[in-house]
N, C-alpha and C. Protein backbone atom coordinates (compact mmCIF):
# COMPACT_ATOMS: atom_id res chain seq x y z
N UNK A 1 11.98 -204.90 -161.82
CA UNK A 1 11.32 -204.43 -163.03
C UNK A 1 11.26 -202.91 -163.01
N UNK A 2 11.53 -202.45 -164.17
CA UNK A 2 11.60 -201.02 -164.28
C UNK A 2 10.17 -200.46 -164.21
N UNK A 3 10.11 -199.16 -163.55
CA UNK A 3 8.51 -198.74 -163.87
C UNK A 3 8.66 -197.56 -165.21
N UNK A 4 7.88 -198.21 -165.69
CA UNK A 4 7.73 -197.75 -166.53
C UNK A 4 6.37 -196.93 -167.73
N UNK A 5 5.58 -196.70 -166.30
CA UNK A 5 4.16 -195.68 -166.94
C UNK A 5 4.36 -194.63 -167.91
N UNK A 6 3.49 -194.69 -168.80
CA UNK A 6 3.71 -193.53 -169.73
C UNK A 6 3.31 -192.76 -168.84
N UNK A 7 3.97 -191.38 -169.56
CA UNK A 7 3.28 -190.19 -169.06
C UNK A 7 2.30 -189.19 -170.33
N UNK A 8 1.07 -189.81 -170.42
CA UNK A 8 0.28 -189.49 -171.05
C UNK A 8 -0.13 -188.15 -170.91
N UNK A 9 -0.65 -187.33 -172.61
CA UNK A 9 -1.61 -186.26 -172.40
C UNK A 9 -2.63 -186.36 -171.60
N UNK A 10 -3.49 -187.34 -171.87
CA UNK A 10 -4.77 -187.89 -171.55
C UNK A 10 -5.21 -188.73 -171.16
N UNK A 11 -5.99 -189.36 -169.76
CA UNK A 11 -6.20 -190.08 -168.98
C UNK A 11 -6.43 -191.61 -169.95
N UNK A 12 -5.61 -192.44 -169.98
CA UNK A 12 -5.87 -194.06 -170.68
C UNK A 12 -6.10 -195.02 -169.16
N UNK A 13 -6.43 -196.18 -169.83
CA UNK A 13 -6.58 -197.28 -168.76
C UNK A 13 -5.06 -197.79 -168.23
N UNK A 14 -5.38 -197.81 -167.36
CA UNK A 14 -3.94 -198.28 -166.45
C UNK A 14 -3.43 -199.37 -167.17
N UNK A 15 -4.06 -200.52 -167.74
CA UNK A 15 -3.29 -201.72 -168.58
C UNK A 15 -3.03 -200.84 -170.10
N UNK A 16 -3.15 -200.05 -170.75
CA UNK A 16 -2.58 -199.28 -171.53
C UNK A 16 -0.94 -198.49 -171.13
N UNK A 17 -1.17 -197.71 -169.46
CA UNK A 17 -0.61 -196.86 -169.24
C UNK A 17 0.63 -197.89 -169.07
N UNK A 18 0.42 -198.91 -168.46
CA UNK A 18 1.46 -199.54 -168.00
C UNK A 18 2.19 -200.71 -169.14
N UNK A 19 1.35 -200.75 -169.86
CA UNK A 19 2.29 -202.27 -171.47
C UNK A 19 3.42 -201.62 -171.44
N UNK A 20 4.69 -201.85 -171.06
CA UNK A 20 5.91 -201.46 -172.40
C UNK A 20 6.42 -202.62 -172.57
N UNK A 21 7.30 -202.96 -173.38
CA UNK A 21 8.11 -203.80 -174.13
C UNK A 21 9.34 -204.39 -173.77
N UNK A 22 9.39 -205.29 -172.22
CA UNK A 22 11.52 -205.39 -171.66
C UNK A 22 11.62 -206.46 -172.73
N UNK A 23 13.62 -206.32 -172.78
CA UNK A 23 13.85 -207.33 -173.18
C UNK A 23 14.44 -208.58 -172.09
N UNK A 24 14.47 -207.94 -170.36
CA UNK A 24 14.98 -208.37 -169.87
C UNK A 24 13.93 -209.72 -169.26
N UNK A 25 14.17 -210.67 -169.00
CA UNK A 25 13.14 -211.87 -168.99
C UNK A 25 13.32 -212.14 -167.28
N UNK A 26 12.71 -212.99 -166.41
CA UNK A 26 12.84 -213.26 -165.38
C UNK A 26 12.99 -215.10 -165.93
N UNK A 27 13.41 -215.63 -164.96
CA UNK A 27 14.05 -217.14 -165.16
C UNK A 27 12.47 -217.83 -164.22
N UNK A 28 11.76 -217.78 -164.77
CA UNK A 28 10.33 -218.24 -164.41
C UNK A 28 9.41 -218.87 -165.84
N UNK A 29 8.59 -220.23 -165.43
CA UNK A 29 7.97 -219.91 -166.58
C UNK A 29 6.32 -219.73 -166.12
N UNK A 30 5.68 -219.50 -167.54
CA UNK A 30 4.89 -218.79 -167.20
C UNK A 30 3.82 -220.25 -166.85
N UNK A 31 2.35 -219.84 -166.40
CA UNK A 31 1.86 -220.87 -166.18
C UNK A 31 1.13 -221.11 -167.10
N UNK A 32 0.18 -222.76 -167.81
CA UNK A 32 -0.25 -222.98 -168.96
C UNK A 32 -1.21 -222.13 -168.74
N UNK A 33 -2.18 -221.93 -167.53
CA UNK A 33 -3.37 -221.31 -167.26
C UNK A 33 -3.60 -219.81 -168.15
N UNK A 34 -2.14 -218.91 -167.54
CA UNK A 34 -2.23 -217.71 -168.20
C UNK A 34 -2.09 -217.86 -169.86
N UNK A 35 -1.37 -218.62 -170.04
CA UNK A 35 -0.79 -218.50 -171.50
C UNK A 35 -2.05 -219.17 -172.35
N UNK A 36 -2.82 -219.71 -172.05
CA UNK A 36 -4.19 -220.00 -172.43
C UNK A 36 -5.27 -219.18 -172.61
N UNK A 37 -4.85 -218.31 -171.34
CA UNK A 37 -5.84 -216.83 -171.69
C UNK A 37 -5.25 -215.93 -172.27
N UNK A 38 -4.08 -215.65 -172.47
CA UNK A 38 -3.32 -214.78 -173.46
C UNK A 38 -4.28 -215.38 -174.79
N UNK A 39 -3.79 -216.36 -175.40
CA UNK A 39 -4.71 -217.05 -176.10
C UNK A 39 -5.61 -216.40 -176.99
N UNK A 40 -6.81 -217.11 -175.43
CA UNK A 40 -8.03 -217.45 -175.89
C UNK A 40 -8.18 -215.62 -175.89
N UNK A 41 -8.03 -214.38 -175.51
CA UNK A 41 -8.21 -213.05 -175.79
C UNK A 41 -7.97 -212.97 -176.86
N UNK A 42 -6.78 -213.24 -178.10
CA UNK A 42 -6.42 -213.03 -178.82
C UNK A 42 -7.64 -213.21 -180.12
N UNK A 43 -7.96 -214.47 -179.45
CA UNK A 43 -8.82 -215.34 -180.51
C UNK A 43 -10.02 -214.60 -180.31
N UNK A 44 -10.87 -213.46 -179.29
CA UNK A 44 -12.01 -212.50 -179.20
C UNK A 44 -11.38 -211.33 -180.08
N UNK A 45 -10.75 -211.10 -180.52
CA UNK A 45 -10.37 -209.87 -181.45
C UNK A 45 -11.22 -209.80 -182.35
N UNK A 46 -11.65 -208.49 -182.90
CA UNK A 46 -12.42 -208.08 -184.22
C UNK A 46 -11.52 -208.29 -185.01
N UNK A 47 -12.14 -208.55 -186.41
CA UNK A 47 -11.69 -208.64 -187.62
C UNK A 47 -12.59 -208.38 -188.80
N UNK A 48 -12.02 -208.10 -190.12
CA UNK A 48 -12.76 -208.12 -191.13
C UNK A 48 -13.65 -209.06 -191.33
N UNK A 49 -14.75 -208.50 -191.62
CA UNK A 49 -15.76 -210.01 -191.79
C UNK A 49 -16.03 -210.92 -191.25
N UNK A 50 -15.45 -211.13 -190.20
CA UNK A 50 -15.17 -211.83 -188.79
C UNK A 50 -14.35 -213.21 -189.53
N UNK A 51 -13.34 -212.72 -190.07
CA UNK A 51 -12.76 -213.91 -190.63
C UNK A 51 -11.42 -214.15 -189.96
N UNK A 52 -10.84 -213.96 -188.93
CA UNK A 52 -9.50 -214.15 -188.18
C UNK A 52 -8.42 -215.05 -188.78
N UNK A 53 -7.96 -214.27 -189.65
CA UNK A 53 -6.84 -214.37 -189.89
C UNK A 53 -5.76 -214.80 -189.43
N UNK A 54 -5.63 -214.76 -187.80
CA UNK A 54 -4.70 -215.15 -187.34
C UNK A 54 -4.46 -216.83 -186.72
N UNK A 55 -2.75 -216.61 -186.55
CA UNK A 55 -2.13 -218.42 -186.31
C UNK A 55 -1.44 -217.84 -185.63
N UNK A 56 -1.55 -218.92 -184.39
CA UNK A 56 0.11 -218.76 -183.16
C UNK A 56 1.08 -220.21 -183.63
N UNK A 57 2.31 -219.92 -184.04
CA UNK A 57 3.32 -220.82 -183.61
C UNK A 57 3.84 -220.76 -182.04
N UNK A 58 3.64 -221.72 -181.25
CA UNK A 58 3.92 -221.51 -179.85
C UNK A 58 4.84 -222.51 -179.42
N UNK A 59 5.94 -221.75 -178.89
CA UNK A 59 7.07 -222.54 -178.29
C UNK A 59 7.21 -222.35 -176.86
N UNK A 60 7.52 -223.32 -175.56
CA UNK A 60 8.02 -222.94 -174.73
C UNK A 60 8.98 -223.32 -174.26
N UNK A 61 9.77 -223.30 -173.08
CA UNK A 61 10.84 -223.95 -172.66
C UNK A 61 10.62 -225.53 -172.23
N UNK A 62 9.77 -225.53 -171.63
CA UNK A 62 9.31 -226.79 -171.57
C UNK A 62 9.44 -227.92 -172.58
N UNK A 63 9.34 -227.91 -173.90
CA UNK A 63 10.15 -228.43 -174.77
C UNK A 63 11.07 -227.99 -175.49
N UNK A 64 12.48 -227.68 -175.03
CA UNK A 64 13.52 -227.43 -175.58
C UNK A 64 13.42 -227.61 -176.94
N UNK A 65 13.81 -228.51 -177.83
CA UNK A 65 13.80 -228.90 -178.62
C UNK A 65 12.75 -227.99 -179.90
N UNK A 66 11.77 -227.64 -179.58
CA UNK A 66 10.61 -226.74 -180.31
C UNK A 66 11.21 -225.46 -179.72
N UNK A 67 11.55 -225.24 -178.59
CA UNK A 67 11.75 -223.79 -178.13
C UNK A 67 13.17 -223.84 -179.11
N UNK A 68 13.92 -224.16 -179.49
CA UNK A 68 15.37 -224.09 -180.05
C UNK A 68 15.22 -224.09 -180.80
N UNK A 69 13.97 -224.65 -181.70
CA UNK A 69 13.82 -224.44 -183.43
C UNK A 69 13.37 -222.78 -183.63
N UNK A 70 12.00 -222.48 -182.63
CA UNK A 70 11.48 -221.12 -183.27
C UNK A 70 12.90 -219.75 -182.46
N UNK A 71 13.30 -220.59 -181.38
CA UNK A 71 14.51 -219.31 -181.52
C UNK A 71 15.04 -218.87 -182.41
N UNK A 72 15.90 -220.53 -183.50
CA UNK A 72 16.36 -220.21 -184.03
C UNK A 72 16.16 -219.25 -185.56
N UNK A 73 14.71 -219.11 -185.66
CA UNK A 73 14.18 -218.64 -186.77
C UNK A 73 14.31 -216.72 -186.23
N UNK A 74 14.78 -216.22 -185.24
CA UNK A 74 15.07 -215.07 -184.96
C UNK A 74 16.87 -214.62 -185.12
N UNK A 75 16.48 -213.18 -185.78
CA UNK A 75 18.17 -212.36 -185.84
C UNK A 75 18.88 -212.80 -184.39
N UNK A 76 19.75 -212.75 -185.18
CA UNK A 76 20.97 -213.11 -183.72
C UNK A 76 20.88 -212.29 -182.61
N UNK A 77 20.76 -211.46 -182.99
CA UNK A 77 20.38 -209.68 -181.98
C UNK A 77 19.65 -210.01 -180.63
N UNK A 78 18.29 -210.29 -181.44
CA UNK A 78 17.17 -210.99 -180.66
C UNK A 78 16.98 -212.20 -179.95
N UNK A 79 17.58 -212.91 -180.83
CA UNK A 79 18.24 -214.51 -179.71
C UNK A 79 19.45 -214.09 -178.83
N UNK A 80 20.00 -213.00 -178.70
CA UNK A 80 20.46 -212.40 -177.50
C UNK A 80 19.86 -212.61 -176.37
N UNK A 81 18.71 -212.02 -176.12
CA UNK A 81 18.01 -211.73 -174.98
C UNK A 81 16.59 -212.34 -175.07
N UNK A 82 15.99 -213.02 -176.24
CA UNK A 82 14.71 -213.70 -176.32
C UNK A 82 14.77 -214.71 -175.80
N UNK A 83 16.19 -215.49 -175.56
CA UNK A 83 16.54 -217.02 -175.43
C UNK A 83 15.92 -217.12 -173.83
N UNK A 84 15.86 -216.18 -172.97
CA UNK A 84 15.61 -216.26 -171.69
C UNK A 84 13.95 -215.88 -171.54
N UNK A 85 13.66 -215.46 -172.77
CA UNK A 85 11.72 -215.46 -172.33
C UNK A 85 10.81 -216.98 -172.11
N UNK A 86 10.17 -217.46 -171.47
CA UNK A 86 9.81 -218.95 -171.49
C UNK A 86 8.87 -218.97 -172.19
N UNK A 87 8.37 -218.25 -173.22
CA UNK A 87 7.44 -218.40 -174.56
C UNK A 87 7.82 -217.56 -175.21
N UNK A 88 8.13 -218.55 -176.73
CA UNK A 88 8.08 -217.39 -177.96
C UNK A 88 7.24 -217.79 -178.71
N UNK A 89 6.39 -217.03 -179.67
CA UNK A 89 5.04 -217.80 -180.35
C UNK A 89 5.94 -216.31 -182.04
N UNK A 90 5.37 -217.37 -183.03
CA UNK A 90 5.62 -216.38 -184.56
C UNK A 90 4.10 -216.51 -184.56
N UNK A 91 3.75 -215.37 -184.77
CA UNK A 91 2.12 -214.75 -185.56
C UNK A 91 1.90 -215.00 -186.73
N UNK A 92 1.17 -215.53 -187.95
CA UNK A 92 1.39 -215.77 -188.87
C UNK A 92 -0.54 -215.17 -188.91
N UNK A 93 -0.31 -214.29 -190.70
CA UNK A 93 -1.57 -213.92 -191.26
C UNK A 93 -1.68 -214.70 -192.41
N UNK A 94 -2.96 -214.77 -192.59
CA UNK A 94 -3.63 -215.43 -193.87
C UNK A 94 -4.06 -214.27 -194.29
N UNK A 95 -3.35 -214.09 -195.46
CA UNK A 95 -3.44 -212.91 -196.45
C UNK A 95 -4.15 -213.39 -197.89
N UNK A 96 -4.92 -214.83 -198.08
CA UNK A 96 -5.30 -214.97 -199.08
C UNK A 96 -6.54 -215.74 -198.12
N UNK A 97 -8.05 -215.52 -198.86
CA UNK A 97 -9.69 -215.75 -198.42
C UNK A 97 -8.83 -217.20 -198.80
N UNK A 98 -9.96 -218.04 -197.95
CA UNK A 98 -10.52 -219.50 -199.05
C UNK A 98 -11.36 -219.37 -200.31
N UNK A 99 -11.46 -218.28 -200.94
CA UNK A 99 -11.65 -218.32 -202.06
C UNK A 99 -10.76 -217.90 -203.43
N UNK A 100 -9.43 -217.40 -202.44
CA UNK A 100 -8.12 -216.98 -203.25
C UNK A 100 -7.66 -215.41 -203.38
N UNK A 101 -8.65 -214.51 -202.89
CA UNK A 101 -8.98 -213.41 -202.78
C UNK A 101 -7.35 -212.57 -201.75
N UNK A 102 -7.47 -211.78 -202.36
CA UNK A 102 -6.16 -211.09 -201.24
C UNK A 102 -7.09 -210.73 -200.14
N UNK A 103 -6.30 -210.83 -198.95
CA UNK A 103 -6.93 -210.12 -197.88
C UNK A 103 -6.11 -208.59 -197.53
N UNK A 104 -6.49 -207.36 -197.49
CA UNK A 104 -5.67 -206.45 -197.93
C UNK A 104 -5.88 -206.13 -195.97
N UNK A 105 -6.99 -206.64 -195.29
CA UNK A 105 -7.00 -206.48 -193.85
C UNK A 105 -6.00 -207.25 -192.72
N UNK A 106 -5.42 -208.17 -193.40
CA UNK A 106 -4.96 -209.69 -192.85
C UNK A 106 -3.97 -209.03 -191.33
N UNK A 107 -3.26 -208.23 -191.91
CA UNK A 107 -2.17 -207.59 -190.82
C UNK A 107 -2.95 -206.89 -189.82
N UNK A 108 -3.72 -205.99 -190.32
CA UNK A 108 -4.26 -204.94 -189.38
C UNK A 108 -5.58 -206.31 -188.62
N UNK A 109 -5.57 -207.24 -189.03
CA UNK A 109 -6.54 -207.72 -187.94
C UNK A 109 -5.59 -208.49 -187.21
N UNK A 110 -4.87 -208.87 -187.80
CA UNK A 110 -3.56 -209.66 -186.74
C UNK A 110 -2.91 -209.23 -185.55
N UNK A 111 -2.74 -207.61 -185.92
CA UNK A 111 -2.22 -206.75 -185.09
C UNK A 111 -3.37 -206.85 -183.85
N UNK A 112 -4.73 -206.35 -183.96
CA UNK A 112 -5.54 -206.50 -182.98
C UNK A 112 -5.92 -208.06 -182.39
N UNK A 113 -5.46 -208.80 -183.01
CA UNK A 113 -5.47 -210.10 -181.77
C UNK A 113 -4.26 -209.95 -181.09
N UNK A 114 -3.21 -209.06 -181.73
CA UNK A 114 -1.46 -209.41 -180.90
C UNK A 114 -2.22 -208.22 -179.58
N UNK A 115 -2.61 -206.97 -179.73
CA UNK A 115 -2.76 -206.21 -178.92
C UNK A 115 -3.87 -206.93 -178.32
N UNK A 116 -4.94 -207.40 -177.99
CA UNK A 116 -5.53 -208.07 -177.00
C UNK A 116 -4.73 -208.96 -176.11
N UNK A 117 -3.68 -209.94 -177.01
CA UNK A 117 -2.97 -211.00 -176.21
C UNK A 117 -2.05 -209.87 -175.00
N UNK A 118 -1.36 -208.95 -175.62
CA UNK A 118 -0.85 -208.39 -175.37
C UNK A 118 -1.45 -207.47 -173.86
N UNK A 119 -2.99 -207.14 -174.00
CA UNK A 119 -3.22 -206.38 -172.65
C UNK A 119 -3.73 -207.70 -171.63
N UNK A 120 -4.19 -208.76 -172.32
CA UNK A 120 -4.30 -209.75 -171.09
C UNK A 120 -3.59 -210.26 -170.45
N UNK A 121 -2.08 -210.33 -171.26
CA UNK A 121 -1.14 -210.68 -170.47
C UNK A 121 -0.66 -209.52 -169.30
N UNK A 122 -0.51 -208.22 -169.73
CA UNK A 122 -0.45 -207.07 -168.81
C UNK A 122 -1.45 -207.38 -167.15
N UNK A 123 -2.94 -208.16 -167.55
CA UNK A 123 -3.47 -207.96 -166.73
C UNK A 123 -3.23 -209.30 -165.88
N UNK A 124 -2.36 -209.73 -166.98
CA UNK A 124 -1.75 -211.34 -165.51
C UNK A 124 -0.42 -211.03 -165.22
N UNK A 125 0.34 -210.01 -165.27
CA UNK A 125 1.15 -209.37 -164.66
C UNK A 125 2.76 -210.18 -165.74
N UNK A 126 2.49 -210.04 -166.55
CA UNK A 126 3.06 -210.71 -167.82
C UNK A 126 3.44 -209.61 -168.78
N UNK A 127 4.59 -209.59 -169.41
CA UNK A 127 5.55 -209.14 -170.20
C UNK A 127 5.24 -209.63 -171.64
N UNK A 128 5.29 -208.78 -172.66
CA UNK A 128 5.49 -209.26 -174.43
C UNK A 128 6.27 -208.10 -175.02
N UNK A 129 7.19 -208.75 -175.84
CA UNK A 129 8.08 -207.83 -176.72
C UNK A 129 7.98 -208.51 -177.81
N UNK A 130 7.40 -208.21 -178.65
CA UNK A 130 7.15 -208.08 -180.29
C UNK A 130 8.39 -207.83 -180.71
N UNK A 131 8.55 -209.17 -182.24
CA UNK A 131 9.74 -208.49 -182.62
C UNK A 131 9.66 -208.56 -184.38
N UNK A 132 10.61 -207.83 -184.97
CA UNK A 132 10.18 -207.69 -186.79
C UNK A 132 11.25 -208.23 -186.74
N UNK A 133 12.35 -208.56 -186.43
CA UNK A 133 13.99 -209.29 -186.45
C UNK A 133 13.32 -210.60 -186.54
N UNK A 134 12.99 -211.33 -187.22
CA UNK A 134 13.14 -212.78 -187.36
C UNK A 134 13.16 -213.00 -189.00
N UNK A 135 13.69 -214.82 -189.36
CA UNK A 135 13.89 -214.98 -190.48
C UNK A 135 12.43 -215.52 -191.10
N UNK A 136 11.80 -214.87 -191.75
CA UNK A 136 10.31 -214.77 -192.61
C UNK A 136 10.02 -216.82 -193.40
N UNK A 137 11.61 -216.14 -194.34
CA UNK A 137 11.99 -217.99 -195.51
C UNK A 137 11.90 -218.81 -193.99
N UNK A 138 12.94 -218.81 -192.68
CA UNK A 138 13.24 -220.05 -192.23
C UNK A 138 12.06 -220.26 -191.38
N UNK A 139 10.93 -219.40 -190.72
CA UNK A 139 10.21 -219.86 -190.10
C UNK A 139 9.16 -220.39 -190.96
N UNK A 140 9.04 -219.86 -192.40
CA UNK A 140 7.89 -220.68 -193.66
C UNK A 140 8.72 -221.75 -194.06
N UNK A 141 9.79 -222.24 -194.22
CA UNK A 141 10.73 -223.44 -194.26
C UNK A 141 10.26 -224.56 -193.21
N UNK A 142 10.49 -224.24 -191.59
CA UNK A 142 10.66 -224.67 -190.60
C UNK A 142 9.26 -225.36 -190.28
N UNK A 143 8.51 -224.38 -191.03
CA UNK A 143 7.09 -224.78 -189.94
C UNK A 143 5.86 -225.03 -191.33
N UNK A 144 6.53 -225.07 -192.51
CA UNK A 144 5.58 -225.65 -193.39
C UNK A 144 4.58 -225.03 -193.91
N UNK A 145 4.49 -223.42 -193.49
CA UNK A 145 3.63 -222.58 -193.53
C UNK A 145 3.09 -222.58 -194.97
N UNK A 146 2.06 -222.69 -195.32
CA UNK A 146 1.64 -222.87 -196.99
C UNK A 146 1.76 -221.46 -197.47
N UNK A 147 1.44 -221.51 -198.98
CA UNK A 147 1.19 -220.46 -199.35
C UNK A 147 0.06 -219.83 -199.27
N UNK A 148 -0.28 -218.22 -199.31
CA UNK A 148 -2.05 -217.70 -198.92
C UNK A 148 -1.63 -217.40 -197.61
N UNK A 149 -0.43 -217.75 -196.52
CA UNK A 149 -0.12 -217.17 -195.35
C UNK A 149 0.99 -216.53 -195.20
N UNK A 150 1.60 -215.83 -194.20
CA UNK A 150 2.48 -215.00 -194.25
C UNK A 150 2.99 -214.71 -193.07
N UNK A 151 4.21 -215.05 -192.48
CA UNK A 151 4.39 -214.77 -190.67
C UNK A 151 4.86 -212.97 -190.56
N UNK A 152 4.04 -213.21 -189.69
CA UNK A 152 4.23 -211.49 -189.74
C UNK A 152 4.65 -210.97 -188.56
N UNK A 153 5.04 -211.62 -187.33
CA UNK A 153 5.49 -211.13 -186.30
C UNK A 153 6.19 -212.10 -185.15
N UNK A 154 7.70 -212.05 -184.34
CA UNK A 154 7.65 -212.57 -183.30
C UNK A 154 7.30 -212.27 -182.05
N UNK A 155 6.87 -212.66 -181.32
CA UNK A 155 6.53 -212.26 -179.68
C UNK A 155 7.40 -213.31 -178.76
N UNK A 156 7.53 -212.60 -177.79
CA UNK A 156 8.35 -213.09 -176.58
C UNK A 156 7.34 -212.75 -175.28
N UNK A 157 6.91 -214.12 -174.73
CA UNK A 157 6.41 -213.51 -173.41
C UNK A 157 7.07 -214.37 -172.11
N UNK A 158 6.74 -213.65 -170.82
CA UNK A 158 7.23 -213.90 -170.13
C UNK A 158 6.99 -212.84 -168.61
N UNK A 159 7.49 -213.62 -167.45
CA UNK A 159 7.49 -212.41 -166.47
C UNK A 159 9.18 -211.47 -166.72
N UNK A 160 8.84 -210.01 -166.41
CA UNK A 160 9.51 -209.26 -166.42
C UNK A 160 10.70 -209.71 -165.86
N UNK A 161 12.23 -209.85 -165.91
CA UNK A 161 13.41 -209.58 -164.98
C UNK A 161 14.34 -208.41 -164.92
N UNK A 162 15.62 -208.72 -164.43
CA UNK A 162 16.45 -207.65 -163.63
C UNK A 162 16.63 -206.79 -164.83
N UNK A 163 17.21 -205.40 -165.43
CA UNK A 163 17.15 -205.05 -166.60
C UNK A 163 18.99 -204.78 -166.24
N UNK A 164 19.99 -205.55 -165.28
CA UNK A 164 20.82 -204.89 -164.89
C UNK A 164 21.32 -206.71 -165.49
N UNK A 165 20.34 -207.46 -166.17
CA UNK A 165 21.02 -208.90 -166.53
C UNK A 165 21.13 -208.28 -167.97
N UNK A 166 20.79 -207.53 -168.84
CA UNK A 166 21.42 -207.10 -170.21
C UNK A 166 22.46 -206.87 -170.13
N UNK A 167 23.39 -206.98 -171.81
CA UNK A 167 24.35 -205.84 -171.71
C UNK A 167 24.22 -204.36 -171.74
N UNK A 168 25.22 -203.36 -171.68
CA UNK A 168 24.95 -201.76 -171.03
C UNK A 168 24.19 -201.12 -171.95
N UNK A 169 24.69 -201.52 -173.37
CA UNK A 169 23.55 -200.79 -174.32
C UNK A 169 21.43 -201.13 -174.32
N UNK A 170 21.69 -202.62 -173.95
CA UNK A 170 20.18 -203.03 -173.65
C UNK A 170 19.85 -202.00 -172.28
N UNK A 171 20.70 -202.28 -171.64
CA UNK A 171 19.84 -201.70 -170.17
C UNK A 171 19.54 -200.35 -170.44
N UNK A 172 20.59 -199.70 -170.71
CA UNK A 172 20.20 -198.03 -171.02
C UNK A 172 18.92 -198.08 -171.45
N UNK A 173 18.44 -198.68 -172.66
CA UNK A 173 17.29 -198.89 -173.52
C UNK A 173 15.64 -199.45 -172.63
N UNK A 174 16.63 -200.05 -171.61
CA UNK A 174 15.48 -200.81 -170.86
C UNK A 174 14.45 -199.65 -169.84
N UNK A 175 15.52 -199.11 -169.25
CA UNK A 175 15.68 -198.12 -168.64
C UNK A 175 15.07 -196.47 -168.86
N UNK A 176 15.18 -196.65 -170.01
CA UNK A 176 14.84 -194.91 -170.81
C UNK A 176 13.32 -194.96 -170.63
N UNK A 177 13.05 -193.75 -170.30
CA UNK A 177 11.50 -193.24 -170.09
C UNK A 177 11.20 -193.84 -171.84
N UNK A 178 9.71 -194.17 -171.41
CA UNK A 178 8.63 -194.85 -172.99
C UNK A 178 8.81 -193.28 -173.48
N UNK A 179 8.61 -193.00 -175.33
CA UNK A 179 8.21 -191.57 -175.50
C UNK A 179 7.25 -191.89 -176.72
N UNK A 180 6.06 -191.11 -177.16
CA UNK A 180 5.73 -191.15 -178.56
C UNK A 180 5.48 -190.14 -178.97
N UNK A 181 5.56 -189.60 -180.14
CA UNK A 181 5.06 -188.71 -180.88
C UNK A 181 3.73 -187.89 -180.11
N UNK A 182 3.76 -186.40 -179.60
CA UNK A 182 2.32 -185.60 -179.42
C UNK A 182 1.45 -185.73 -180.58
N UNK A 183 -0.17 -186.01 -180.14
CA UNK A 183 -1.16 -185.98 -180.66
C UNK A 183 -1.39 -185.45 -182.21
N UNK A 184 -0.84 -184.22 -181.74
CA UNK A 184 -0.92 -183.29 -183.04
C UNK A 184 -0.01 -183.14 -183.93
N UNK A 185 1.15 -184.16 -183.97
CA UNK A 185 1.81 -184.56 -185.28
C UNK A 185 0.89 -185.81 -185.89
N UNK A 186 -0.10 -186.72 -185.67
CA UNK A 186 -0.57 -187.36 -186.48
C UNK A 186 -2.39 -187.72 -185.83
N UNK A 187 -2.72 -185.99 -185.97
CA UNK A 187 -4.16 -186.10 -185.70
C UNK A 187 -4.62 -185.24 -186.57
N UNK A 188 -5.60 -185.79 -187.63
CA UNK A 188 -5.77 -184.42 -188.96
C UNK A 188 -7.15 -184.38 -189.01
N UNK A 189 -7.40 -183.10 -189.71
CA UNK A 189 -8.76 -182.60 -189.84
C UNK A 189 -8.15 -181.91 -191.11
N UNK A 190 -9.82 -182.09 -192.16
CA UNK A 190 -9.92 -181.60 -193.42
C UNK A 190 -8.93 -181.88 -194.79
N UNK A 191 -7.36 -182.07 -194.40
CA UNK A 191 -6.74 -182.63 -195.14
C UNK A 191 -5.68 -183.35 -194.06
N UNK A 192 -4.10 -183.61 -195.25
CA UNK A 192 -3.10 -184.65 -194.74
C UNK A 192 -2.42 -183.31 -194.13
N UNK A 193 -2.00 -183.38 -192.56
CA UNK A 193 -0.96 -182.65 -192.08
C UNK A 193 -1.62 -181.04 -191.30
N UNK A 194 -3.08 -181.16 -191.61
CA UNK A 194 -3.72 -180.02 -190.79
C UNK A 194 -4.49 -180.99 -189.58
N UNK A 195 -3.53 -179.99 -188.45
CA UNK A 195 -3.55 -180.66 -187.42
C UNK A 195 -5.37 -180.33 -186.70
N UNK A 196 -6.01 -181.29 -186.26
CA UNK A 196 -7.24 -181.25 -185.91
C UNK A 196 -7.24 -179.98 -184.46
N UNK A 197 -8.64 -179.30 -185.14
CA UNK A 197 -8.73 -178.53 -183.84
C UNK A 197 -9.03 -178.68 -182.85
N UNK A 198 -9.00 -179.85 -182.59
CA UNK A 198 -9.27 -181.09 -181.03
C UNK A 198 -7.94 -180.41 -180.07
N UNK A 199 -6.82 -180.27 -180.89
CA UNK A 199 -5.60 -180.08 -180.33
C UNK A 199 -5.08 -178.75 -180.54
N UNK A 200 -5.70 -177.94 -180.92
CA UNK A 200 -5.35 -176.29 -180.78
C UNK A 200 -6.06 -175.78 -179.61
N UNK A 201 -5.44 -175.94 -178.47
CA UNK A 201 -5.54 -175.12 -177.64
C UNK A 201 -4.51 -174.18 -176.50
């Protein structure tokens, strides 16, 4: 497994410093225990109104047959190298209340159950790569998803493997130092694009 710590401005928690994203999978699966607490973290997330929005579709290898359907609802790209993660789960938001109401929060609370699942698995020594490459129609086709919901994300989890089992363009990718944007391209004070004086120094 590649190391791969950010190299942060500013001191974060080590399960922050350390999340990145392989696509390379190890040929292990994971155990129900962890993948239960991936889970059940997800399901402690804040949300609007405390109304959780969120749904896991969960596939594993363990039943082929379900693991081969939600593969197949991913870009070819991604069933490249997802096919070897031993869980893929589609995220799906409820973007309409039970009273019919849009939910204009539905994503942004979805996102914070994916990032909880996401650091508990870090802290069981577990891998997730999020993906926007999947087919939206075939997994609401496939899986019956009503209307008032909306799949909004795939995930791949799994323990980390070799990054030297990709092809050369994945590995390079696997490989490359994490980078993001400095602070002070999207930290503002007073208006849009005046950079906060937190960061003028």
């Amino acid at each position: 497994m590649a190391n791969k710590l950010a190299q942060t401005q500013y001191p974060i928690h080590e399960l922050i410093r350390s999340r990145w994203s392989p696509r390379a999978f190890a040929d292990r699966p994971v155990e129900q225990d962890k993948l239960l607490s991936v889970l059940e973290a997800a399901r402690w997330a804040p949300s609007s109104y405390n109304y959780q929005p969120w749904s896991f579709i969960v596939a594993t290898k363990d039943e082929p047959t379900e693991y081969n359907r939600l593969l197949s609802t991913l870009v070819e790209f991604n069933q490249g190298w997802a096919k070897n993660a031993p869980v893929l789960i589609i995220a799906v938001a409820q973007t309409l209340t039970n009273d019919g109401k849009t939910n204009r929060h539905a994503f942004h609370d979805v996102g914070l159950a994916i990032e909880n699942l996401v650091l508990q698995a870090t802290a069981l020594g577990l891998s997730v790569h999020q993906m926007a490459g999947f087919d939206v129609d075939s997994a609401r086709k496939q899986y019956q998803i009503p209307d008032g919901y909306e799949p909004a994300t795939a995930i791949a989890i799994g323990y980390a493997g070799d990054p030297q089992s990709l092809s050369d363009g994945l590995r390079d990718r696997e490989l490359a130092p994490r980078i993001r944007k400095p602070l002070k391209e999207f930290v503002f004070t007073e208006q849009w694009g005046n950079t906060s004086p937190l960061l003028l120094d």
